[in-house]
C-alpha atoms as a PDB file:
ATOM      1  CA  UNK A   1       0.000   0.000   0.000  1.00  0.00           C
ATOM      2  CA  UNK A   2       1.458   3.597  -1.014  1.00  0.00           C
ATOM      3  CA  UNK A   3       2.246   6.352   1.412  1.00  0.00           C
ATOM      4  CA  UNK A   4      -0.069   9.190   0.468  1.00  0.00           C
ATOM      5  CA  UNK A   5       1.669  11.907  -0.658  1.00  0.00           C
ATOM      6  CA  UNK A   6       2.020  14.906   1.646  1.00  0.00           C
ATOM      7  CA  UNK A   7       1.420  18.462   0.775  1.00  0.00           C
ATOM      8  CA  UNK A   8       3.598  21.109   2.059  1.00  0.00           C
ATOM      9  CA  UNK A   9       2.899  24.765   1.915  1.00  0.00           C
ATOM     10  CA  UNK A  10       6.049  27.154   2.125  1.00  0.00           C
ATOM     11  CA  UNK A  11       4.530  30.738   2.217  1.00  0.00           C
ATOM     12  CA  UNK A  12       6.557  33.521   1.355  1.00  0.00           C
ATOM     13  CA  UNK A  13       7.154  36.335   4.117  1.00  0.00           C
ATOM     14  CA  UNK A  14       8.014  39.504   3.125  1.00  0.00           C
ATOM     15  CA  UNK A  15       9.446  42.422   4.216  1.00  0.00           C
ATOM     16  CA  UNK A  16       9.642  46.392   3.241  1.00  0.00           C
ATOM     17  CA  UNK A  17      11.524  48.857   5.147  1.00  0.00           C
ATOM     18  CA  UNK A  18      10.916  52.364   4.703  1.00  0.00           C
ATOM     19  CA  UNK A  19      13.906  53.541   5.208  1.00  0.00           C
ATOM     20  CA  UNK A  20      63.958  52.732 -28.373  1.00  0.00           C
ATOM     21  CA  UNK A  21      70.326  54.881 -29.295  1.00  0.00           C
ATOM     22  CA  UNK A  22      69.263  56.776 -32.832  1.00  0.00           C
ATOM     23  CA  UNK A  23      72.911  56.995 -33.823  1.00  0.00           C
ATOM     24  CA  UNK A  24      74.581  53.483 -35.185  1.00  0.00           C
ATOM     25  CA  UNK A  25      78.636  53.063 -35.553  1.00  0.00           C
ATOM     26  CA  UNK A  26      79.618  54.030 -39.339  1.00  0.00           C
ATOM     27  CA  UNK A  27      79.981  50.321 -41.280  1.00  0.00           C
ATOM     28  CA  UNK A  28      82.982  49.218 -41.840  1.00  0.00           C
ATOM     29  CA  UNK A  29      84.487  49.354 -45.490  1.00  0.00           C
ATOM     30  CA  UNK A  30      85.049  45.505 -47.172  1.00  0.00           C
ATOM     31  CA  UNK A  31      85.657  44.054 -50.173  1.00  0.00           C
ATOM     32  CA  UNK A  32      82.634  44.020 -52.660  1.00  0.00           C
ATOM     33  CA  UNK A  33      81.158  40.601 -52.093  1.00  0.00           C
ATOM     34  CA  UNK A  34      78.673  38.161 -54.123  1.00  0.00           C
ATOM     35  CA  UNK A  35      75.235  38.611 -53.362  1.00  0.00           C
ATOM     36  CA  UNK A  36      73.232  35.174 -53.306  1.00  0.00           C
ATOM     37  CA  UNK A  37      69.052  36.012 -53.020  1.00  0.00           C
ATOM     38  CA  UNK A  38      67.650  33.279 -51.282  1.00  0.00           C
ATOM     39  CA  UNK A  39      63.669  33.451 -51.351  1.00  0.00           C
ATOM     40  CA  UNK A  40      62.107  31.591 -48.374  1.00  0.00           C
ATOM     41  CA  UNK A  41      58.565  30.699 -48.693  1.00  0.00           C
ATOM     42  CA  UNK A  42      56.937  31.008 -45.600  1.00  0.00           C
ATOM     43  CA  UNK A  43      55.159  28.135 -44.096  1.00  0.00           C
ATOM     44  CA  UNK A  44      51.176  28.207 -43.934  1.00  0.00           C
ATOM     45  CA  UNK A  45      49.852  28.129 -40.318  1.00  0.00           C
ATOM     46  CA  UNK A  46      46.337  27.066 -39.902  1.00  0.00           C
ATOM     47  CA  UNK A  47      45.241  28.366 -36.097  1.00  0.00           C
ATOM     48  CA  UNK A  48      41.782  27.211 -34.524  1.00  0.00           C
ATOM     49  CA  UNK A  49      39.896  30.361 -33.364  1.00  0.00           C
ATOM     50  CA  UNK A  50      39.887  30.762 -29.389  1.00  0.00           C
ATOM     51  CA  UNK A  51      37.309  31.930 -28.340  1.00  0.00           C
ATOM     52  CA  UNK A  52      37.016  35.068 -25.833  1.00  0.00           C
ATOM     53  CA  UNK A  53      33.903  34.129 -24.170  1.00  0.00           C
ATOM     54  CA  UNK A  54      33.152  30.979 -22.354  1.00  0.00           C
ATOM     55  CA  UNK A  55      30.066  28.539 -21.932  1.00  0.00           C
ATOM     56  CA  UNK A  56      27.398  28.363 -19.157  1.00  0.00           C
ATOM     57  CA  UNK A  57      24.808  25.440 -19.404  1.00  0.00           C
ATOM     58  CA  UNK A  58      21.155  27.081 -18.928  1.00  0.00           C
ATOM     59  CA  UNK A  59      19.852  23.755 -18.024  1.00  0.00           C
ATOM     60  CA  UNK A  60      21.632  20.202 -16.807  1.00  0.00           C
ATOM     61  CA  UNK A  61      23.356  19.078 -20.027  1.00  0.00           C
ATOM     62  CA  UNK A  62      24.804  16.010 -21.266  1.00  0.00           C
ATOM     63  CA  UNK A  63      28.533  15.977 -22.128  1.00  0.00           C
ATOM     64  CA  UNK A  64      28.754  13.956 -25.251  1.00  0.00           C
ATOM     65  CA  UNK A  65      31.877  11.771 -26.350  1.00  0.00           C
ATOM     66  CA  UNK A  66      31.863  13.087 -29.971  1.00  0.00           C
ATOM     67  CA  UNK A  67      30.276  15.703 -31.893  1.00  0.00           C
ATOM     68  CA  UNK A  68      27.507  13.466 -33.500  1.00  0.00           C
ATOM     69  CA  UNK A  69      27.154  10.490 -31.553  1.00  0.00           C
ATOM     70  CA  UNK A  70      24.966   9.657 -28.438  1.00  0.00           C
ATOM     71  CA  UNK A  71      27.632   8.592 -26.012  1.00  0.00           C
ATOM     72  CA  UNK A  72      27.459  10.134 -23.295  1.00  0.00           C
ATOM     73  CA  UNK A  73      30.325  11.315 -20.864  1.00  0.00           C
ATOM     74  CA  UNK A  74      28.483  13.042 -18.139  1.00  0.00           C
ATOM     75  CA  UNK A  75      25.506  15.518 -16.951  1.00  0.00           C
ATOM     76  CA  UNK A  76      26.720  18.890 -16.684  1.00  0.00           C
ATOM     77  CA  UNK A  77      24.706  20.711 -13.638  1.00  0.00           C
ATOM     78  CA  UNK A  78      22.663  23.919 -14.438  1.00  0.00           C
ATOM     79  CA  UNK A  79      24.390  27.297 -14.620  1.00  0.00           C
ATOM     80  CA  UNK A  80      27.977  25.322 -15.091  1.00  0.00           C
ATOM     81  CA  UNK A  81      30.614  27.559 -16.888  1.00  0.00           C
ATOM     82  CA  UNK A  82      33.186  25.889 -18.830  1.00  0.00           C
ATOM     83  CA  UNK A  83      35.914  26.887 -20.983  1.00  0.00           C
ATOM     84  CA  UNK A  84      35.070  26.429 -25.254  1.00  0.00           C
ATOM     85  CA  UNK A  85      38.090  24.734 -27.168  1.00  0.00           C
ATOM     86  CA  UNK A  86      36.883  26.808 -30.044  1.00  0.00           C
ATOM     87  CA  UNK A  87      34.473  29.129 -31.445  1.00  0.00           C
ATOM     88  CA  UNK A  88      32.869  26.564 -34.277  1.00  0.00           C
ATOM     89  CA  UNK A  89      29.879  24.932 -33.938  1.00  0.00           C
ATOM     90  CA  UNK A  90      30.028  21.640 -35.204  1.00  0.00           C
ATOM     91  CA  UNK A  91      26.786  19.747 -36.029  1.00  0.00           C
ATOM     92  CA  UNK A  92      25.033  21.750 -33.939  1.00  0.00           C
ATOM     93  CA  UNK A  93      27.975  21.276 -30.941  1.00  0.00           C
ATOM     94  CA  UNK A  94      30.438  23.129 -29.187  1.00  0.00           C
ATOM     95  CA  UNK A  95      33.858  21.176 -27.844  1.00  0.00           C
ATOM     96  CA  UNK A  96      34.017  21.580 -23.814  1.00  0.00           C
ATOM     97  CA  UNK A  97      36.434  20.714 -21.024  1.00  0.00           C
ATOM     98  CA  UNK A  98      34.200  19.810 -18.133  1.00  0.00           C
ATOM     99  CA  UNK A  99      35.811  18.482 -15.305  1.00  0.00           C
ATOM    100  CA  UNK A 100      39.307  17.332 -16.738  1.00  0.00           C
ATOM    101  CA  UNK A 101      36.947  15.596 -19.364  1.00  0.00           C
ATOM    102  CA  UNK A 102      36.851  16.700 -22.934  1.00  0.00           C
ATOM    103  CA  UNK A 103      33.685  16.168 -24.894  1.00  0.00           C
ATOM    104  CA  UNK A 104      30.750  18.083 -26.712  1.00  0.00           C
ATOM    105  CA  UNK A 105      27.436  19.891 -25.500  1.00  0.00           C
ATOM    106  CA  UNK A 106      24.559  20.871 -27.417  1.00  0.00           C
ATOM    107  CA  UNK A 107      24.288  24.622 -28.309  1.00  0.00           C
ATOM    108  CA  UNK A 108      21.082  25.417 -27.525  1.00  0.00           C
ATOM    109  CA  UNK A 109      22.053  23.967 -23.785  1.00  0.00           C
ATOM    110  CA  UNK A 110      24.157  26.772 -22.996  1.00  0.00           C
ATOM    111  CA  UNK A 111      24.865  30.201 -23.943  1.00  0.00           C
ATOM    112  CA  UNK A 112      27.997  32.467 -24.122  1.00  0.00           C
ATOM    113  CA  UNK A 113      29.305  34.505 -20.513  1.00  0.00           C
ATOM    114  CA  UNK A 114      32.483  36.801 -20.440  1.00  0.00           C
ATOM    115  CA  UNK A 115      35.608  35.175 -20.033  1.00  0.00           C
ATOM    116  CA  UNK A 116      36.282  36.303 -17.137  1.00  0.00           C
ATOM    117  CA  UNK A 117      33.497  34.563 -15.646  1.00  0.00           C
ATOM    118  CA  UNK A 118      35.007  32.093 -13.283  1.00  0.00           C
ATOM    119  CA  UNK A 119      35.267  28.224 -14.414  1.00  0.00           C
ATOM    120  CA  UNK A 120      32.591  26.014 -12.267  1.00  0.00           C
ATOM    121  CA  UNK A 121      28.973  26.108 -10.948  1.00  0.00           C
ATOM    122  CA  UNK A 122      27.427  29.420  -9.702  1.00  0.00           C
ATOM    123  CA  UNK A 123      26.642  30.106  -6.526  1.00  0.00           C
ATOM    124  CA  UNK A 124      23.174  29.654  -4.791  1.00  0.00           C
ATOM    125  CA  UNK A 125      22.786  33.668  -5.129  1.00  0.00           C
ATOM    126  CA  UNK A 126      24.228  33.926  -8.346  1.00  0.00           C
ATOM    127  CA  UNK A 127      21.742  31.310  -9.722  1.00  0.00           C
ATOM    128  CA  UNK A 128      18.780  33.044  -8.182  1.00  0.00           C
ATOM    129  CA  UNK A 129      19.945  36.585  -9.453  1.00  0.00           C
ATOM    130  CA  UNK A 130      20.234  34.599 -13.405  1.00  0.00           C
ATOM    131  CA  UNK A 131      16.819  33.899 -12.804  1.00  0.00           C
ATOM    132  CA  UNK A 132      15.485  36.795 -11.865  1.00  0.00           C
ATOM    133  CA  UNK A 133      17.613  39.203 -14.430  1.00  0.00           C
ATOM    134  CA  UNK A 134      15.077  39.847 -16.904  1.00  0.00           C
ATOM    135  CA  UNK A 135      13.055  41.876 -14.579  1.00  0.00           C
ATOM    136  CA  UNK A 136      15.350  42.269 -11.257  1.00  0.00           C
ATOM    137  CA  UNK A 137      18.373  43.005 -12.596  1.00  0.00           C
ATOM    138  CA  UNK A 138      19.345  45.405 -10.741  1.00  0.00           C
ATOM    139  CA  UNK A 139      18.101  43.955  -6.897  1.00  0.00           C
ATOM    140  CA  UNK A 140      21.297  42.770  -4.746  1.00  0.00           C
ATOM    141  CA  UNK A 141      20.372  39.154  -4.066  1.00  0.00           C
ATOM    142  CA  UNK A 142      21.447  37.481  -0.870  1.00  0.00           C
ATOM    143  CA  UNK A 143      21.133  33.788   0.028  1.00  0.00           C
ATOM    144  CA  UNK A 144      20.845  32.053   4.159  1.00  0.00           C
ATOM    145  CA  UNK A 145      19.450  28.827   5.078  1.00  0.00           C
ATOM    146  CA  UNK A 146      17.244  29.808   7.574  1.00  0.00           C
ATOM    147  CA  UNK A 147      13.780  29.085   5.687  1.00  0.00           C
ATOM    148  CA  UNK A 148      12.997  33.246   5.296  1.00  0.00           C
ATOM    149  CA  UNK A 149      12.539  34.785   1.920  1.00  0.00           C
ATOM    150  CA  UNK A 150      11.677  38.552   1.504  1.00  0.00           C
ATOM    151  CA  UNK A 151      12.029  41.381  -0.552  1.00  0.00           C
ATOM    152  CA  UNK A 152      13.403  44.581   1.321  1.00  0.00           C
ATOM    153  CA  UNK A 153      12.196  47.948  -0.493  1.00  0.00           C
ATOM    154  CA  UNK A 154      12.678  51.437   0.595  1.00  0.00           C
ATOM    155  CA  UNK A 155      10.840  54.458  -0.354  1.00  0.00           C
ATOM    156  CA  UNK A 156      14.478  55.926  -1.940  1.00  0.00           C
ATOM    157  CA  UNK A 157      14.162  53.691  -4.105  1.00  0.00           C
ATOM    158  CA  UNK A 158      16.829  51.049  -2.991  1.00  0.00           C
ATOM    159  CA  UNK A 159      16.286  47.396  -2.797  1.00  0.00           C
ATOM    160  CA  UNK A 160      17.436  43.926  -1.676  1.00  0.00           C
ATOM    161  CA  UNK A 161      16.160  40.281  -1.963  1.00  0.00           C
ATOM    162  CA  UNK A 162      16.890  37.543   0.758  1.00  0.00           C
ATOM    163  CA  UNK A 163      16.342  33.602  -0.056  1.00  0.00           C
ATOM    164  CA  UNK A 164      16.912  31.030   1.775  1.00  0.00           C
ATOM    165  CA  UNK A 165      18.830  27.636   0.400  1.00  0.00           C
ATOM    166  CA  UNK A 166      16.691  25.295   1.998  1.00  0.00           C
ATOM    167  CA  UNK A 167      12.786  24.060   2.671  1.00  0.00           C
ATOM    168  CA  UNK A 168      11.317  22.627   5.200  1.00  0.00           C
ATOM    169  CA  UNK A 169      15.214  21.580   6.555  1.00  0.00           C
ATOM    170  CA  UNK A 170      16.423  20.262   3.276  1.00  0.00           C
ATOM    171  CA  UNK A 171      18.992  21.934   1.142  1.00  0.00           C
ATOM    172  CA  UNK A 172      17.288  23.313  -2.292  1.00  0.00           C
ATOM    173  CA  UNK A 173      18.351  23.494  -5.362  1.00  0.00           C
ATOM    174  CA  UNK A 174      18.103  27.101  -6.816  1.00  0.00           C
ATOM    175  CA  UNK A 175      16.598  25.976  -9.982  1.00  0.00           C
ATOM    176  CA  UNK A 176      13.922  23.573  -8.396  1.00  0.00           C
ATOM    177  CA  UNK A 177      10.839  24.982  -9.214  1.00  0.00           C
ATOM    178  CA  UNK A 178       9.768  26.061  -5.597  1.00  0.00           C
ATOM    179  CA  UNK A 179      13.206  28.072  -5.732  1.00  0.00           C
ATOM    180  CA  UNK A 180      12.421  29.148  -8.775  1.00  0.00           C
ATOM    181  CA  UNK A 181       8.681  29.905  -7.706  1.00  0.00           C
ATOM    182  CA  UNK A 182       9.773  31.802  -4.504  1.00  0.00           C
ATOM    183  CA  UNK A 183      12.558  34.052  -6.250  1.00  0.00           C
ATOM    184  CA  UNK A 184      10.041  35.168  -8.553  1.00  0.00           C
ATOM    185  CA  UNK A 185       7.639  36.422  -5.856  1.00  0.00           C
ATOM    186  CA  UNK A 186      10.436  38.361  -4.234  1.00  0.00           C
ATOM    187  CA  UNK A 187      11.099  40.053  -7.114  1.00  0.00           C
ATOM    188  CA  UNK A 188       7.351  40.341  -7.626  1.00  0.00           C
ATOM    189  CA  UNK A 189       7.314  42.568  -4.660  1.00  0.00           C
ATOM    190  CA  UNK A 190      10.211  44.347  -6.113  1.00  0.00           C
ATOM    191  CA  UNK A 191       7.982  45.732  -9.484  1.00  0.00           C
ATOM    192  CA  UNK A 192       4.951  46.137  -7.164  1.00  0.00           C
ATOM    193  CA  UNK A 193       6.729  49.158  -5.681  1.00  0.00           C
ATOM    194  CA  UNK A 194       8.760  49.974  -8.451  1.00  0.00           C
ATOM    195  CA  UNK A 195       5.718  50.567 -10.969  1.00  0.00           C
ATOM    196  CA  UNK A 196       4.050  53.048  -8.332  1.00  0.00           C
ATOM    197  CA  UNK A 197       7.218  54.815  -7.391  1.00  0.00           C
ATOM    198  CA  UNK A 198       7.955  53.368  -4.434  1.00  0.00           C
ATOM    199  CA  UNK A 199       5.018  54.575  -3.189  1.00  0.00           C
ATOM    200  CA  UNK A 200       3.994  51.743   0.070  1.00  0.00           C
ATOM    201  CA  UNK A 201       0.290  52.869   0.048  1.00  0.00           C
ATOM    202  CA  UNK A 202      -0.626  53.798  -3.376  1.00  0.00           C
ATOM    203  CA  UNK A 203       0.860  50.135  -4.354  1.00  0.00           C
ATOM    204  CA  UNK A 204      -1.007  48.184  -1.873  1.00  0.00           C
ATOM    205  CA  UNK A 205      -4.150  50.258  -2.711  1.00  0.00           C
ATOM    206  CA  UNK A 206      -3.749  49.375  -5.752  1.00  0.00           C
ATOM    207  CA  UNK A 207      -3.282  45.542  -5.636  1.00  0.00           C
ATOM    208  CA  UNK A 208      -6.908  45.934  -3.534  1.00  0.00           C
ATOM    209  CA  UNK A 209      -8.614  46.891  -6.589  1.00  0.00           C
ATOM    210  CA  UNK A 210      -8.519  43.636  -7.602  1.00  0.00           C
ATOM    211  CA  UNK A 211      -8.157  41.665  -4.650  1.00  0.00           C
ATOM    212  CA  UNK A 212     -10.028  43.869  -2.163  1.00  0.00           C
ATOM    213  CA  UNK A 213     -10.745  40.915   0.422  1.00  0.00           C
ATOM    214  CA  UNK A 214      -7.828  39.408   2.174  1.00  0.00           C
ATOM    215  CA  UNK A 215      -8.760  35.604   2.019  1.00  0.00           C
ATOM    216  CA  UNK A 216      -6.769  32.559   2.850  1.00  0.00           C
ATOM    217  CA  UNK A 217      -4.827  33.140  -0.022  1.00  0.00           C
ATOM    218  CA  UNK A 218      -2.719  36.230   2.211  1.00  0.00           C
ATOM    219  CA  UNK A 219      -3.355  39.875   1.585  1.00  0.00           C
ATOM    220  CA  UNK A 220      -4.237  41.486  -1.846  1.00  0.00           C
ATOM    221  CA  UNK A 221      -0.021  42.563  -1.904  1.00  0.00           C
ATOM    222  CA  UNK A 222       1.104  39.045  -1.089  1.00  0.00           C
ATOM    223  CA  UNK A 223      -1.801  37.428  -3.731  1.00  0.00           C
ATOM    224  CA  UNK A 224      -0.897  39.617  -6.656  1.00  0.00           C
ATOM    225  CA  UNK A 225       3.069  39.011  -6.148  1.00  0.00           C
ATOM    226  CA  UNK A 226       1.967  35.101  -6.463  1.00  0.00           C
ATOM    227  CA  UNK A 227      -0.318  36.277  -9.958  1.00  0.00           C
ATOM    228  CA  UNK A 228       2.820  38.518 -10.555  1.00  0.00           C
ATOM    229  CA  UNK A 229       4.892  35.102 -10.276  1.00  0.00           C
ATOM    230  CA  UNK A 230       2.833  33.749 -12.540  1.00  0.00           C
ATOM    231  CA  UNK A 231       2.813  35.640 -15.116  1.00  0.00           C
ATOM    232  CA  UNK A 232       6.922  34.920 -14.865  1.00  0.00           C
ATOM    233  CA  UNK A 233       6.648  31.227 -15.345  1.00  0.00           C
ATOM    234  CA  UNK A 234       6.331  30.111 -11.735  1.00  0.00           C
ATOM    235  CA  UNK A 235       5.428  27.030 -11.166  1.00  0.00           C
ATOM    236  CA  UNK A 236       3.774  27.093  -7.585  1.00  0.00           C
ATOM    237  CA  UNK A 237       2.888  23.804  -7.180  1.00  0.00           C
ATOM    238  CA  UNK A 238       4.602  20.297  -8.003  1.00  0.00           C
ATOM    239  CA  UNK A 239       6.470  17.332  -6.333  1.00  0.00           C
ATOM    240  CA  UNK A 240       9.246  18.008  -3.668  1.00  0.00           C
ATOM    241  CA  UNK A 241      10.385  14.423  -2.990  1.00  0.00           C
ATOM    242  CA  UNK A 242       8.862  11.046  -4.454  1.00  0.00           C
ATOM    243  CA  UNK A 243       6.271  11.069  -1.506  1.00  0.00           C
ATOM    244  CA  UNK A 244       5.650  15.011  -0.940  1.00  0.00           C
ATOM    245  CA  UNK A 245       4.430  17.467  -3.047  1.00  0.00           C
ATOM    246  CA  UNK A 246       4.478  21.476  -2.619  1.00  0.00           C
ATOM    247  CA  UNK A 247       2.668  24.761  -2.544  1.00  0.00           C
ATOM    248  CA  UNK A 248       4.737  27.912  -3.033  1.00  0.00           C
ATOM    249  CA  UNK A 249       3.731  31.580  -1.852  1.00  0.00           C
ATOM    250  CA  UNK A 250       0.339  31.926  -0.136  1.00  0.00           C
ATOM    251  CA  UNK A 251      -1.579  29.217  -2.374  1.00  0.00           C
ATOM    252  CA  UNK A 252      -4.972  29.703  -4.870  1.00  0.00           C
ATOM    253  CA  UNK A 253      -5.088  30.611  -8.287  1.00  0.00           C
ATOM    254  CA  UNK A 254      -5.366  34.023 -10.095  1.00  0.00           C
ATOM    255  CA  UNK A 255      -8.258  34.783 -11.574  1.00  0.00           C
ATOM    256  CA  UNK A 256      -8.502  36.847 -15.370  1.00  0.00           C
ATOM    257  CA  UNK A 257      -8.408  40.148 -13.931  1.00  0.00           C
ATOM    258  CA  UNK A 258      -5.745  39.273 -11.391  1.00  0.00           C
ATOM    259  CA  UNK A 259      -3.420  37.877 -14.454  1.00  0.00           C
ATOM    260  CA  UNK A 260      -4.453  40.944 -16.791  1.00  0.00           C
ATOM    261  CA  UNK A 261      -3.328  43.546 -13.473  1.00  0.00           C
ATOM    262  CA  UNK A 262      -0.093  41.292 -13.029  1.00  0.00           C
ATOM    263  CA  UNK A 263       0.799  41.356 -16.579  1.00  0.00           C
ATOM    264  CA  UNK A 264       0.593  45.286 -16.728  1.00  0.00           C
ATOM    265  CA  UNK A 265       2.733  45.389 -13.821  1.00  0.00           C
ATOM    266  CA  UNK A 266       4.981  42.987 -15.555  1.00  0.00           C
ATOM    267  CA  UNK A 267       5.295  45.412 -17.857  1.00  0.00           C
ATOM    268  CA  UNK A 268       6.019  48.364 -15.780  1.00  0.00           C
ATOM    269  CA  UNK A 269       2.372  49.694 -15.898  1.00  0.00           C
ATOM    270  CA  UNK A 270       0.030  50.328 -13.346  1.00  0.00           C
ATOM    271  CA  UNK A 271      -3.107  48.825 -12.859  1.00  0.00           C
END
């Protein structure tokens, strides 16, 4: 008989505070000599392009054994930077050094970093930030394992974003998709403010138009950062471990007008 799966609920707290000398000797005069030409053909030097830039895997990849075949090497983690052997793409592959190993990764797997960007995985923080770049850019992202996630706004203008590493006392990846879920509702939080100026009350007053009742589902500024979330890809429910499943943020769905109002804030438009 199977376990029943459990259902665990992770709600997101969050936070704002208001608050070269010239001259040469003269040559010496000799004896006109025979002059021999000798004409040396220089020798052809075919040099494989090195590239300046260097390879991060968007997603866990498979390290190939050749650049057509299906023999695998081994799984490259997520967010993995690794040096290119050379700029060519061969049958659809670039040449790697993971590891010590040599071998070949798809190109639509990864996508080119600076090279200066340090060989290895990225750090919890710096996996989070990648995530939440296209719309949080700018938001200093720090990372604890204490189970706390907020998003820290001032009315200046200035911002911060704290996740934690773990869930419910279990390290977490930061591309699981309750990471993934909960970094987007931090940064949710973020535009909230951001699209009214930074403005505490005319924001929340605004996220009551179309949630005015507070409801199981947390207040109308904690609900909309979930629709908000959303509207980023989140993924708020799904399976933790083989016998638990989750619920990120403050739970229930989003209904049209939340998603249209969440969208236009997505967008940098207020409601």
């Amino acid at each position: 008989m199977s376990a029943k799966p459990r259902t665990l609920a992770l709600a997101v707290a969050s936070t704002v505070a208001l608050l070269l000398a010239p001259t040469a000797a003269a040559p010496a005069t000799a004896a006109p000599a025979t002059t021999v030409s000798t004409i040396v053909t220089p020798a052809v030097q075919v040099a494989t392009a090195k590239p300046t830039w260097r390879l991060q895997t968007k997603v866990k990849t498979i390290l190939y054994s050749s650049a057509s075949g299906s023999a695998k090497r081994a799984t490259i983690p997520a967010d993995y930077t690794m040096k290119a052997a050379s700029t060519k793409v061969k049958n659809g592959r670039y040449k790697v050094t993971y590891k010590g190993k040599s071998g070949w990764v798809k190109k639509s797997k990864v996508s080119k970093v600076s090279g200066k960007t340090k060989v290895g995985k990225l750090s919890w923080g710096a996996s989070a930030k990648k995530n939440i770049k296209r719309w949080c850019s700018s938001v200093p992202v720090t990372t604890k394992k204490k189970t706390t996630n907020y998003a820290q706004v001032s009315s200046n203008g200035s911002a911060r974003i704290v996740l934690s590493r773990t869930a419910f006392g279990k390290s977490l990846d930061p591309n699981h998709p309750l990471a993934v879920a909960t970094q987007y509702h931090e940064c949710a939080h973020v535009l909230q403010y951001r699209v009214y100026d930074y403005d505490l009350r005319a924001a929340e007053k605004a996220m009551k138009k179309v949630y005015p009742k507070a409801k199981a589902h947390g207040s109308s500024f904690e609900h909309m950062a979930d629709c908000i979330a959303d509207a980023m890809g989140a993924q708020r429910t799904g399976k933790l471990t083989a016998s638990s499943t989750y619920v990120a943020g403050y739970g229930g769905g989003c209904s049209k007008k939340q998603m249209k109002a969440a969208k236009r804030i997505l967008a940098g438009k207020r409601i």
